[in-house]
Protein backbone atom coordinates (compact mmCIF):
# COMPACT_ATOMS: atom_id res chain seq x y z
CA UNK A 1 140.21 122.25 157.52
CA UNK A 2 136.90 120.41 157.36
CA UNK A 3 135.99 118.49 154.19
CA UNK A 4 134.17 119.45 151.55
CA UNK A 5 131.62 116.41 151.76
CA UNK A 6 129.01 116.77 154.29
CA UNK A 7 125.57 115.53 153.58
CA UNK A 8 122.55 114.03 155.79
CA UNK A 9 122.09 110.31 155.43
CA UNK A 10 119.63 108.16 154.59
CA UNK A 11 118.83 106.07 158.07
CA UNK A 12 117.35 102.48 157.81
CA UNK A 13 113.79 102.25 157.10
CA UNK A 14 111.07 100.79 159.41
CA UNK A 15 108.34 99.19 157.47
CA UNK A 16 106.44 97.32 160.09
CA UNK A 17 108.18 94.90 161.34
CA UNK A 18 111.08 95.19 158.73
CA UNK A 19 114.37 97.31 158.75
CA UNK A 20 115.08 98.11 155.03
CA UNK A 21 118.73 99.46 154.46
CA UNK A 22 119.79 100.99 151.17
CA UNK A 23 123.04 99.39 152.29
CA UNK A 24 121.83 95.65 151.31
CA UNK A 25 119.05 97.26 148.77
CA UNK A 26 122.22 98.71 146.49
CA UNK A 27 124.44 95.07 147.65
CA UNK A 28 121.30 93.07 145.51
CA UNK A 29 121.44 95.41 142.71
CA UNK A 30 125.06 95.80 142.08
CA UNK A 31 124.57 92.07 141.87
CA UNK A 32 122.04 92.28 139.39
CA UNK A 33 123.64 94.95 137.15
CA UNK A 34 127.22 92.60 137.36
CA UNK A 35 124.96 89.65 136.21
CA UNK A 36 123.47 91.50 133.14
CA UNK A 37 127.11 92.91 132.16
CA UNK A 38 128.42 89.28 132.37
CA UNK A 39 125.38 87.39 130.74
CA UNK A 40 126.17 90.53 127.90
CA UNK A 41 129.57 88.94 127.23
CA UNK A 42 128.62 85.85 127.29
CA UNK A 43 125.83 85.61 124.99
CA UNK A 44 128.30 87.78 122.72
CA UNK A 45 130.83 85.02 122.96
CA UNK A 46 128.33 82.18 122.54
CA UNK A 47 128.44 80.70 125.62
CA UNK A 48 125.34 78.96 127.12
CA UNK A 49 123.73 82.01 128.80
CA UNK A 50 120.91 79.79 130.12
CA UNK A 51 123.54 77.81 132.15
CA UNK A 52 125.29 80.72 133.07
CA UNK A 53 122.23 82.28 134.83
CA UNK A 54 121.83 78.35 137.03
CA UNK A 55 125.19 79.62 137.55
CA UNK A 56 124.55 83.32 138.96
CA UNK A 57 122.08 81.71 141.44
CA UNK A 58 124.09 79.60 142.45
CA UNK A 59 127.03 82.49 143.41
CA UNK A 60 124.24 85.09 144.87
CA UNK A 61 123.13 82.15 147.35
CA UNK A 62 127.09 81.53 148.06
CA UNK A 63 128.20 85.14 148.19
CA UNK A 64 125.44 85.77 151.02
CA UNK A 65 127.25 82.76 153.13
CA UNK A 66 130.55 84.25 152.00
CA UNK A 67 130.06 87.55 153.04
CA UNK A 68 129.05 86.46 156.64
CA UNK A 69 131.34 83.66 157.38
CA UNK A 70 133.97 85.70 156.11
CA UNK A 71 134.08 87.59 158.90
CA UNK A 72 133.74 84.57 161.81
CA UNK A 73 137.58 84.10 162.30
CA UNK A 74 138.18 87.23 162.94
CA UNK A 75 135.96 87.45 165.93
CA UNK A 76 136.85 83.83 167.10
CA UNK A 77 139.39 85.47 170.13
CA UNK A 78 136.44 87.76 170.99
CA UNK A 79 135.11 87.75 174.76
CA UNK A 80 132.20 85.70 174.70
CA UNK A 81 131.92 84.58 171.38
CA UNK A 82 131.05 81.07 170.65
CA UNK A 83 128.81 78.98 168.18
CA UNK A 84 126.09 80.60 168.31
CA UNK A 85 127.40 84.25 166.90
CA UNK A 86 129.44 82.38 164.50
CA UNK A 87 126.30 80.51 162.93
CA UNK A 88 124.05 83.76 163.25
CA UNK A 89 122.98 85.51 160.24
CA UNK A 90 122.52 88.74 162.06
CA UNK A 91 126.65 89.32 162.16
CA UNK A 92 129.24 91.22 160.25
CA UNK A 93 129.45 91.09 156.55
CA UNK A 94 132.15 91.38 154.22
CA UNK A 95 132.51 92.59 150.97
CA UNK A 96 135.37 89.82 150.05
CA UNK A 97 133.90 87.51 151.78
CA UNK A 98 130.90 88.18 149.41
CA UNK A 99 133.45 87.62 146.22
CA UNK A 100 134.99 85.09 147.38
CA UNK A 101 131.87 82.80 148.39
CA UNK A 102 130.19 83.70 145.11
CA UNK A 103 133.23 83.09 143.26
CA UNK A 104 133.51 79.29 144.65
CA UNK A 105 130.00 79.20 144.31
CA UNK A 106 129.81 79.77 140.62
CA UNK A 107 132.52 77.57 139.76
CA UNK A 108 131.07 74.44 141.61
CA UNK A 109 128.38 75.30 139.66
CA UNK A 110 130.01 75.75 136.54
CA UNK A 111 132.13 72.08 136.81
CA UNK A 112 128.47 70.72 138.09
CA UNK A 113 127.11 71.89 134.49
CA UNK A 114 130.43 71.07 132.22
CA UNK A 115 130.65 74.52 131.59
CA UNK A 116 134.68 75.69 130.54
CA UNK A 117 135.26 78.23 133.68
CA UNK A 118 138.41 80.16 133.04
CA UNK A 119 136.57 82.39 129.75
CA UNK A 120 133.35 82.93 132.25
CA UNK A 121 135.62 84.06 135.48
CA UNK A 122 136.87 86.67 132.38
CA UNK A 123 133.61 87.49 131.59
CA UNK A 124 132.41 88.01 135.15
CA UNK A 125 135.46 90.46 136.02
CA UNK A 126 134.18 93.72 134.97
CA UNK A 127 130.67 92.58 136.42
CA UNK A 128 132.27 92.13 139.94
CA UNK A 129 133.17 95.65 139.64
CA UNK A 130 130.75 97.56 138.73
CA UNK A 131 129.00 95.41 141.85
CA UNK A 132 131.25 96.97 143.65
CA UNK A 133 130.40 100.12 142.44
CA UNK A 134 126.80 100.10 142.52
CA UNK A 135 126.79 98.70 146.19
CA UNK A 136 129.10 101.15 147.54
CA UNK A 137 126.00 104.02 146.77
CA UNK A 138 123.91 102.20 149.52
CA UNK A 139 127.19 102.98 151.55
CA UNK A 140 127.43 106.29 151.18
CA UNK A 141 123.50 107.13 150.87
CA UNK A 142 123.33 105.81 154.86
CA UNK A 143 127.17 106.68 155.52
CA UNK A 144 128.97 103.63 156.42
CA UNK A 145 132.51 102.54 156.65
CA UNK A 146 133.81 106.00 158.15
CA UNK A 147 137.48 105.63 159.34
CA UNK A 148 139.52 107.56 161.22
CA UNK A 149 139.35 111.50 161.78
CA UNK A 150 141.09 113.48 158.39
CA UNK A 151 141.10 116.60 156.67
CA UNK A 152 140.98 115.15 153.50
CA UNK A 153 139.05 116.91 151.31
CA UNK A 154 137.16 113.26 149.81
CA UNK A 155 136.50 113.07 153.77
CA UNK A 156 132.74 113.28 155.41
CA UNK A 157 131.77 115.39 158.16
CA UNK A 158 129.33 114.68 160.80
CA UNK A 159 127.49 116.85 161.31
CA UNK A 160 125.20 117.72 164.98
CA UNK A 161 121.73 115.56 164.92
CA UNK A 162 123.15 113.58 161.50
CA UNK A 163 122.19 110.00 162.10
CA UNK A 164 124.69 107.97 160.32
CA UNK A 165 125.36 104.19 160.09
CA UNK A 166 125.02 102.14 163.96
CA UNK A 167 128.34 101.14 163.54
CA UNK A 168 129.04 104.87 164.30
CA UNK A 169 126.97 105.51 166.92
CA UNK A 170 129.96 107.16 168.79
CA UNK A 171 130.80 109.70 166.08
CA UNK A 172 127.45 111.41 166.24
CA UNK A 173 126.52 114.49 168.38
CA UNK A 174 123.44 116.84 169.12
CA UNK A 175 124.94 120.39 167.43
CA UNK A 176 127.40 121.39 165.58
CA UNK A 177 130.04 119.26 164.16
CA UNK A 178 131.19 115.93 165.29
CA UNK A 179 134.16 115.63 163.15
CA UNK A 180 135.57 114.52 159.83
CA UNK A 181 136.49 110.97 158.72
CA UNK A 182 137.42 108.88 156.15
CA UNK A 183 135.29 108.61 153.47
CA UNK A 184 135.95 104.73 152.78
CA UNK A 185 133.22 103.58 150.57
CA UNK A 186 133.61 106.74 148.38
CA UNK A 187 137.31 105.86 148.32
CA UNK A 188 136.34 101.62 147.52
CA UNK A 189 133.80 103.49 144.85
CA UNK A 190 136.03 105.26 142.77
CA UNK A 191 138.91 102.59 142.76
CA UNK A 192 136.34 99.73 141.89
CA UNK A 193 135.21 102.62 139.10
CA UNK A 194 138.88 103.14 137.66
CA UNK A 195 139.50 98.98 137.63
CA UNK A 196 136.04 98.61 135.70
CA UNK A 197 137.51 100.91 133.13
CA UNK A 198 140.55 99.45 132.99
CA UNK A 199 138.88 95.62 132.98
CA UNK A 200 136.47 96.76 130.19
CA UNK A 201 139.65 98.16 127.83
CA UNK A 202 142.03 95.14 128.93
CA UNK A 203 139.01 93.34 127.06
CA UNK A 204 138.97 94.49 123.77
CA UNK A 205 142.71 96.25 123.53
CA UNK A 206 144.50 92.92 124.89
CA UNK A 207 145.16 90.96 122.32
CA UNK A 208 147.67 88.39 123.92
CA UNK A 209 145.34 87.85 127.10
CA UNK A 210 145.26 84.51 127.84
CA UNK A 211 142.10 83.02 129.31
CA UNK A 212 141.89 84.12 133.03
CA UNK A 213 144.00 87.02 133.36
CA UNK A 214 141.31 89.52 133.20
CA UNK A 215 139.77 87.88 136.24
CA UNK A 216 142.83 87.47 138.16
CA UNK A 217 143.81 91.42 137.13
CA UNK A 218 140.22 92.24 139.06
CA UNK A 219 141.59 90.10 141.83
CA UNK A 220 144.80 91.68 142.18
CA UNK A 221 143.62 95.28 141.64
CA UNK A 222 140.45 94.75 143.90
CA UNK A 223 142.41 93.22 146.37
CA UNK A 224 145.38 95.47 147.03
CA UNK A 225 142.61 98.60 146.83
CA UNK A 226 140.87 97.06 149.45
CA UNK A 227 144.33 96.49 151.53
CA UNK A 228 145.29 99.93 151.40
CA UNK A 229 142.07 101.63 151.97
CA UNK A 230 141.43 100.01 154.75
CA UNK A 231 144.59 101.75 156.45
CA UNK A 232 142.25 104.51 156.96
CA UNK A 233 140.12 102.77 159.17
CA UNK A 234 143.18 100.76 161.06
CA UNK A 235 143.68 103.03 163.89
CA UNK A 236 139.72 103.60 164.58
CA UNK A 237 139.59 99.65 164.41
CA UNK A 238 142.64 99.81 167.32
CA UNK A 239 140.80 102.64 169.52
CA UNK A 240 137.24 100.76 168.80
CA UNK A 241 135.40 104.07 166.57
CA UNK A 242 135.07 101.33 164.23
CA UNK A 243 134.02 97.74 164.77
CA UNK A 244 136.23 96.15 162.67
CA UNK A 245 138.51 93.63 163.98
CA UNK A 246 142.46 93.93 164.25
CA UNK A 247 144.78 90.93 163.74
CA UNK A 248 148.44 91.95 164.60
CA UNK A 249 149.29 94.81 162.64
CA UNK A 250 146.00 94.71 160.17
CA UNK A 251 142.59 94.41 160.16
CA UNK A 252 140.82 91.20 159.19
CA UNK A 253 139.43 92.63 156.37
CA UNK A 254 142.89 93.54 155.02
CA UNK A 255 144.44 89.83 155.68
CA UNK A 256 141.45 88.91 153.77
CA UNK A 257 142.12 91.05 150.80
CA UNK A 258 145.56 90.84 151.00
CA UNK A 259 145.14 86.95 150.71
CA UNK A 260 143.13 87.17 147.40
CA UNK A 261 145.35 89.49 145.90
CA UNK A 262 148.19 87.12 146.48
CA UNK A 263 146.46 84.08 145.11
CA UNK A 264 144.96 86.14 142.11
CA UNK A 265 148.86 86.78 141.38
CA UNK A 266 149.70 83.54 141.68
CA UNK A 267 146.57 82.51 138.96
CA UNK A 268 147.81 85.28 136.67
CA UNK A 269 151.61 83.94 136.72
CA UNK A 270 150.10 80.26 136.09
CA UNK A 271 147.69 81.21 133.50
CA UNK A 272 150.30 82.67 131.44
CA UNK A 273 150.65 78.93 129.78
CA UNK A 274 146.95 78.76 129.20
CA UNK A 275 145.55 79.60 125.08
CA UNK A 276 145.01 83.22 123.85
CA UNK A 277 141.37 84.32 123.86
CA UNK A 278 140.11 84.41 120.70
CA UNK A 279 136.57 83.61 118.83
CA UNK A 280 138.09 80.00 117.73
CA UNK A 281 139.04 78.95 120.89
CA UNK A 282 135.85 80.02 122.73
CA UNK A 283 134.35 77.54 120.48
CA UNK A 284 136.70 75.01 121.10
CA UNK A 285 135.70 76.01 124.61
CA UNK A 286 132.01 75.20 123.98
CA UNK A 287 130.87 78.95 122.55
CA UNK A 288 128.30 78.33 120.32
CA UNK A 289 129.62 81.16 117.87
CA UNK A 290 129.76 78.85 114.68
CA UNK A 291 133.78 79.17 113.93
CA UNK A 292 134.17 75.80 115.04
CA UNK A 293 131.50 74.59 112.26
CA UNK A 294 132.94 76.72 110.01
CA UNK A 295 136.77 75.59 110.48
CA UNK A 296 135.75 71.47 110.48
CA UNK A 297 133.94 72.21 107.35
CA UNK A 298 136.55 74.21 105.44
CA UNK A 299 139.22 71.82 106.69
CA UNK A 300 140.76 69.32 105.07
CA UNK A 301 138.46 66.84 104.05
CA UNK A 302 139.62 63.92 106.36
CA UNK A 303 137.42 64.33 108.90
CA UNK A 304 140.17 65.49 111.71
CA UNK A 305 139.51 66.68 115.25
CA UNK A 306 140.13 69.93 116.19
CA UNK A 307 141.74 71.56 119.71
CA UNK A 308 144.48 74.11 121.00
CA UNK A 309 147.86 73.34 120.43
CA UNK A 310 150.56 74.90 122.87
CA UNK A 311 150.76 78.28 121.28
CA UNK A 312 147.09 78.99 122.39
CA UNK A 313 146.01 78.65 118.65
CA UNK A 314 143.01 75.81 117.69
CA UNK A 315 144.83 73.20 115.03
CA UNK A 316 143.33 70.53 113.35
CA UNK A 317 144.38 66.83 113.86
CA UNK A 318 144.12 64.35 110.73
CA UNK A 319 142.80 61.20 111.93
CA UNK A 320 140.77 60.98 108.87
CA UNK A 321 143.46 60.88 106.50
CA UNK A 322 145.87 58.29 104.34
């Protein structure tokens, strides 16, 4: 049975001596849409959105390197691969490798600016997925990240004189049809779809979140999708149809995402101990939202500091008093 999904794509553009790609034309703006969603929730909370956007430059510049050095270790046992490939920006990209460098990025940048970093890695988890879900449409629109032949209906079929992505030079044909494969991107698309969602009602139905499990939900979510779709492209990564690299029994881009949806479990087991998200604890955070004013001046009198005891809760210290 073929499937049910069978379009022509989009091929890259030539605009003199450019190549134009919706591929990294969708990549910039599903960075730009995540960046207004999290710049939303931040100016809601009262953080410093000013900061925040030195901080967004700073993780678009980072997830660029990410996204291409990601993918150097993988190729490292290659036939003829040395310094050179490994420095060139012309290589493989990767998706994780994107999140990951932008991640480390921004929070460089956030300790560089004295900025609190666990409630903005929160408010930057439903951005990272709509990213993803904005970028994938530059995947399908020019049909990248096929995997291995299917007759699932969510498939794509190639179809005679269809000229999809390079990487799959070897699935196209003259006439006719060439075959079905996995869909991937479409697959990544709707799961990054479902976990945005999911992030954006953990949000405001949560109540006992404590600061940085929303982020390190996205991480395990986004990284366990990633480590089982990519199944479907394991055996064309073994037989070469695809170009992705195999490392023992997975590819590199599933050791990758495996990796970050271990650590993000680890976070979310450690951050259990960290304060509740509320409004008065963003501002003990540094959220301008004007509860901290307002509990210092309707406190006691004495002039007491104020932080978070152990409960997650902000309490009042009298150092003021006799």
């Amino acid at each position: 049975m073929l499937a049910a999904i069978s379009y022509p794509p989009i091929p890259i553009w030539e605009i003199g001596p450019l190549n134009l790609s919706l591929h990294g034309v969708f990549a910039g703006v599903g960075f730009v849409v995540g960046a207004i969603l999290m710049l939303r929730e931040v100016r809601r909370r009262g953080f410093d959105a000013d900061k925040v956007a030195s901080v967004l430059t700073w993780a678009l510049v980072a997830s660029l390197l990410g996204a291409r050095f990601f993918t150097v270790p993988a190729h490292i046992g290659d036939p003829g691969y040395g310094i050179g490939d490994a420095l060139s920006l012309a290589g493989d990209y990767s998706i994780i490798g994107g999140y990951v460098g932008g991640i480390i990025g921004g929070v460089i940048r956030m300790r560089m600016l004295q900025l609190s970093v666990l409630p903005l890695l929160d408010a930057a988890a439903p951005g990272l997925a709509i990213g993803a879900v904005v970028g994938r449409i530059g995947d399908l629109l020019i049909v990248e990240h096929l995997g291995s032949a299917t007759n699932f209906f969510l498939g794509y079929t190639v179809k005679g004189g269809y000229d999809i992505s390079p990487q799959h030079d070897a699935l196209e044909c003259a006439v006719g049809i060439c075959g079905t494969y996995h869909h991937t991107a479409l697959y990544d698309m709707i799961g990054a779809a479902v976990l945005l969602c999911v992030l954006l009602i953990l949000r405001t139905r949560w109540d006992s979140r404590r600061y940085g499990q929303v982020f390190a939900v996205w991480g395990m979510w986004y990284g366990l999708q990633r480590f089982f779709i990519d199944f479907t492209r394991l055996g064309a990564a073994r037989d070469g149809t695809v170009s992705d690299s195999v490392m023992g029994p997975f590819t590199g881009s599933q050791w990758g995402a495996l990796a970050v949806a271990a650590i993000a479990f680890a976070l979310f087991l450690r951050w259990r101990r960290n304060p509740v998200v509320s409004s008065p604890n963003d501002a003990a955070m540094g959220a301008d939202n004007g509860l901290l004013a307002t509990v210092t001046a309707t406190g006691d009198g004495n002039g007491g500091g104020y932080g978070i005891d152990d409960e997650g809760d902000l309490v009042g210290s009298d150092d003021g008093g006799g």
